[in-house]
Protein backbone atom coordinates (compact mmCIF):
# COMPACT_ATOMS: atom_id res chain seq x y z
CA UNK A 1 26.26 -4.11 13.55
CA UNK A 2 22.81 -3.47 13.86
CA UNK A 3 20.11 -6.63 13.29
CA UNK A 4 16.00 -6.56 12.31
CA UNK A 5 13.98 -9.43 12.89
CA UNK A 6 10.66 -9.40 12.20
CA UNK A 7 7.72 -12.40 11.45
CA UNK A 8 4.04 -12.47 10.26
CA UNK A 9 1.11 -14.79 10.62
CA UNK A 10 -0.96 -14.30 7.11
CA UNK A 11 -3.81 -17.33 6.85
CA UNK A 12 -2.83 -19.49 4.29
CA UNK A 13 -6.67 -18.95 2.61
CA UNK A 14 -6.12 -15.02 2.93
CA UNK A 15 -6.11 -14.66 -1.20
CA UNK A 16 -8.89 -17.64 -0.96
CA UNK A 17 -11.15 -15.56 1.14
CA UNK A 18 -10.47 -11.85 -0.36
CA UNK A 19 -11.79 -13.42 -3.98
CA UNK A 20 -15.36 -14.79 -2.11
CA UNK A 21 -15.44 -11.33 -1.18
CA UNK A 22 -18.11 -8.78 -2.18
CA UNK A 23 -16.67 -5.14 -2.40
CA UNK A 24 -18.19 -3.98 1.05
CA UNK A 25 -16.70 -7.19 2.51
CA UNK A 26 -13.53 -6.50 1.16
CA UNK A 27 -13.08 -2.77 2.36
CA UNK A 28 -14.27 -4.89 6.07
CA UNK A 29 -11.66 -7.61 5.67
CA UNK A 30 -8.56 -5.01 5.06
CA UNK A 31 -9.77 -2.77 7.88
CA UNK A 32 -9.71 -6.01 10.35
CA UNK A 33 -6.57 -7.02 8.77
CA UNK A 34 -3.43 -6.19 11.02
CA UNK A 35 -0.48 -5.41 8.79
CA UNK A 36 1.94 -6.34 10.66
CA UNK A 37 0.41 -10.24 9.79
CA UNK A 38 1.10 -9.16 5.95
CA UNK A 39 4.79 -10.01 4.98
CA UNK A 40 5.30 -7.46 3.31
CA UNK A 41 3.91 -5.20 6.34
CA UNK A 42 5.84 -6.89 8.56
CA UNK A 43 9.34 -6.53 6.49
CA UNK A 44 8.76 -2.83 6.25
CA UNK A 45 7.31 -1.73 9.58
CA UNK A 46 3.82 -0.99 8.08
CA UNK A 47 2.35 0.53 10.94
CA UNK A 48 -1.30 0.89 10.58
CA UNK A 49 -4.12 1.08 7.62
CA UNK A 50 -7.35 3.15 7.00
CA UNK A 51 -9.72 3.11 4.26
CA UNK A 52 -12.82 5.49 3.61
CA UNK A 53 -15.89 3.92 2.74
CA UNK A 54 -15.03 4.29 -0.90
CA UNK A 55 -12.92 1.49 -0.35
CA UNK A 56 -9.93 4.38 -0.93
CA UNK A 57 -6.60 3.22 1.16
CA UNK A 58 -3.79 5.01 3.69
CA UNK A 59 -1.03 3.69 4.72
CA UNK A 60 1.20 4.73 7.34
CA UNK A 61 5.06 4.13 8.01
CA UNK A 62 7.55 5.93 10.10
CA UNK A 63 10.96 5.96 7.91
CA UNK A 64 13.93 3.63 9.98
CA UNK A 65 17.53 3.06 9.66
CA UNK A 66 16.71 -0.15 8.05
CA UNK A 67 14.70 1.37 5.27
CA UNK A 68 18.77 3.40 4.32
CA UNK A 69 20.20 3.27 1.40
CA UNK A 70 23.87 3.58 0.91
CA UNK A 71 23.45 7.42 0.54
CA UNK A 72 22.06 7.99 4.19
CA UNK A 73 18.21 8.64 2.91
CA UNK A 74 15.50 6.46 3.01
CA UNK A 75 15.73 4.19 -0.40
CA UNK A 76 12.99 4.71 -2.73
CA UNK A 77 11.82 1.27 -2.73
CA UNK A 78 9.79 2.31 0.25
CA UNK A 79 8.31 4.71 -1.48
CA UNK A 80 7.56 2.91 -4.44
CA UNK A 81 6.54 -0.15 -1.63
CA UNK A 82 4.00 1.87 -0.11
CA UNK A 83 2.44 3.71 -2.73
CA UNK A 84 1.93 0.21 -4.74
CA UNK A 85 0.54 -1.66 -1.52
CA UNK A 86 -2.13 1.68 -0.79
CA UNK A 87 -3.03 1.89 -4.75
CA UNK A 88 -3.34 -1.84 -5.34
CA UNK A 89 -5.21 -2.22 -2.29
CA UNK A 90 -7.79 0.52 -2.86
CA UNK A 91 -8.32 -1.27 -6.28
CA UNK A 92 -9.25 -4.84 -4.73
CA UNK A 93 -11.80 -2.77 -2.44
CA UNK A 94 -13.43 -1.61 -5.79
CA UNK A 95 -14.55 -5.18 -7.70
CA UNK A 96 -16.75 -7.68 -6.75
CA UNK A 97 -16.74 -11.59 -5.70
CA UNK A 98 -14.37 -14.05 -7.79
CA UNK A 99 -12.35 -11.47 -9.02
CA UNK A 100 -8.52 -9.56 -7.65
CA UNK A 101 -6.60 -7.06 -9.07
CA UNK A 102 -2.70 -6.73 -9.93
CA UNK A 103 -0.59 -3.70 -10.68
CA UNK A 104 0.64 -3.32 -14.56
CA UNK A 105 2.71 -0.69 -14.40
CA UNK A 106 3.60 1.73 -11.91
CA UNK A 107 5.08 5.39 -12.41
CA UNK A 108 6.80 6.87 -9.19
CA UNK A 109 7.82 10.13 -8.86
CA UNK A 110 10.46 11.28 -6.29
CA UNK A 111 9.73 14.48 -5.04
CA UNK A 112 12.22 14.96 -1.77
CA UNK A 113 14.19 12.21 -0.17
CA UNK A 114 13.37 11.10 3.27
CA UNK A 115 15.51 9.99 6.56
CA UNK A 116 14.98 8.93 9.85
CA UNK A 117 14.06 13.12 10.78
CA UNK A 118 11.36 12.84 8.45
CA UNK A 119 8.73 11.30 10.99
CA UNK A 120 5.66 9.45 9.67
CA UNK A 121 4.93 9.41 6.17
CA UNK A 122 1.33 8.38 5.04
CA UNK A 123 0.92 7.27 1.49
CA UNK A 124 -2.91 7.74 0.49
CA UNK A 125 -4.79 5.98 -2.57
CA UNK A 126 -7.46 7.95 -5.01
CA UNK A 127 -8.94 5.72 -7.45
CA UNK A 128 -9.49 8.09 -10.98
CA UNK A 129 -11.16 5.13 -12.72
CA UNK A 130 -13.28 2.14 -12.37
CA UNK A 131 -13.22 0.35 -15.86
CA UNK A 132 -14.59 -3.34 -16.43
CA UNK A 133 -11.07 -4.71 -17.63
CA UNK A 134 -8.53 -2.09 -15.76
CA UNK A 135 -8.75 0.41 -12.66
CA UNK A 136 -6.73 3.93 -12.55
CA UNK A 137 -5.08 4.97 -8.88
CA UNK A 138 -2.92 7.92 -8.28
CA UNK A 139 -1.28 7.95 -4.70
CA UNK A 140 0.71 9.99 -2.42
CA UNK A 141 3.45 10.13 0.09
CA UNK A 142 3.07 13.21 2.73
CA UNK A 143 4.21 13.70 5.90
CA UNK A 144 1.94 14.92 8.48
CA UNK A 145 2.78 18.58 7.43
CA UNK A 146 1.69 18.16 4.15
CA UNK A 147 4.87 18.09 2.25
CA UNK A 148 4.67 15.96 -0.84
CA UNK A 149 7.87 13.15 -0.47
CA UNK A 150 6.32 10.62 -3.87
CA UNK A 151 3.80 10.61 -5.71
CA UNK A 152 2.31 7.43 -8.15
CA UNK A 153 0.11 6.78 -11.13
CA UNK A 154 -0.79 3.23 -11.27
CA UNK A 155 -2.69 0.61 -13.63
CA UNK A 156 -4.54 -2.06 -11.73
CA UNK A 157 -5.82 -5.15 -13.87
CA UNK A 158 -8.99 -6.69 -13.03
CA UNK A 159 -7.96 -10.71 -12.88
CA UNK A 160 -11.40 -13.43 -13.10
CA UNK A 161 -10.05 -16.11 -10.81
């Protein structure tokens, strides 16, 4: 039997802080943020993040036994995992102070399926559309050849908190 154990150490003010932010602040605060503190990061062996000075986020796994589903390929909740966490991110870097975004709806297309052989996967984050009420991201899931593994449309709401 084979056993994962993994913890994280995410400020209890982290949300607090990211909504004081301005949008140069907040592209500064995810860049200093190690992901393996995030939860969710730390659950699915996030292994680093970039973002361009668009605010425009990449995320970067290497596929594990752990990530299997019953079929012997990596289960597309990874996928899906990694595309949502680059595209909502990239959003949050595009609004201003007192506000946060949160995904709507999410389309994710499986392209190839991915295993252990696969190597690192990087999921990258355009944003198509900055809109007062709603933000547009399309992402991506290559491997560092190139080869398309997922892609994802996404709608990002823009939340006053």
């Amino acid at each position: 039997m084979s056993e994962r154990t993994f913890s994280w150490n995410l400020p209890q003010d982290a949300v607090q802080k990211l909504i004081s932010l301005d949008r140069d602040q907040r592209i500064e605060f995810f860049k200093d943020l190690p992901m393996e503190n995030v939860p969710i990061g730390a659950l699915m062996g996030f292994s680093k993040i970039d973002i361009d000075d668009k605010g425009q986020v990449t995320f970067t796994i290497t596929p594990q036994e752990f990530h299997y589903n019953p079929l012997g390929t990596v289960h597309g909740g990874l996928a899906a995992t990694l595309l949502d966490s680059c595209n909502s991110i990239s959003a949050n870097c595009q609004i201003d102070k007192g506000f946060i975004t949160m995904t709507t709806d999410i389309r994710v297309n499986y392209l190839r399926p991915m295993t252990i052989k696969t190597g690192e996967v990087t999921a990258t984050a355009i944003i198509e559309k900055v809109g007062r009420k709603v933000i547009f991201v399309k992402g991506s899931l290559a491997d560092k050849d190139g080869k398309v593994y997922a892609t994802a449309s996404s709608t990002e709401l823009v939340v006053e908190v």
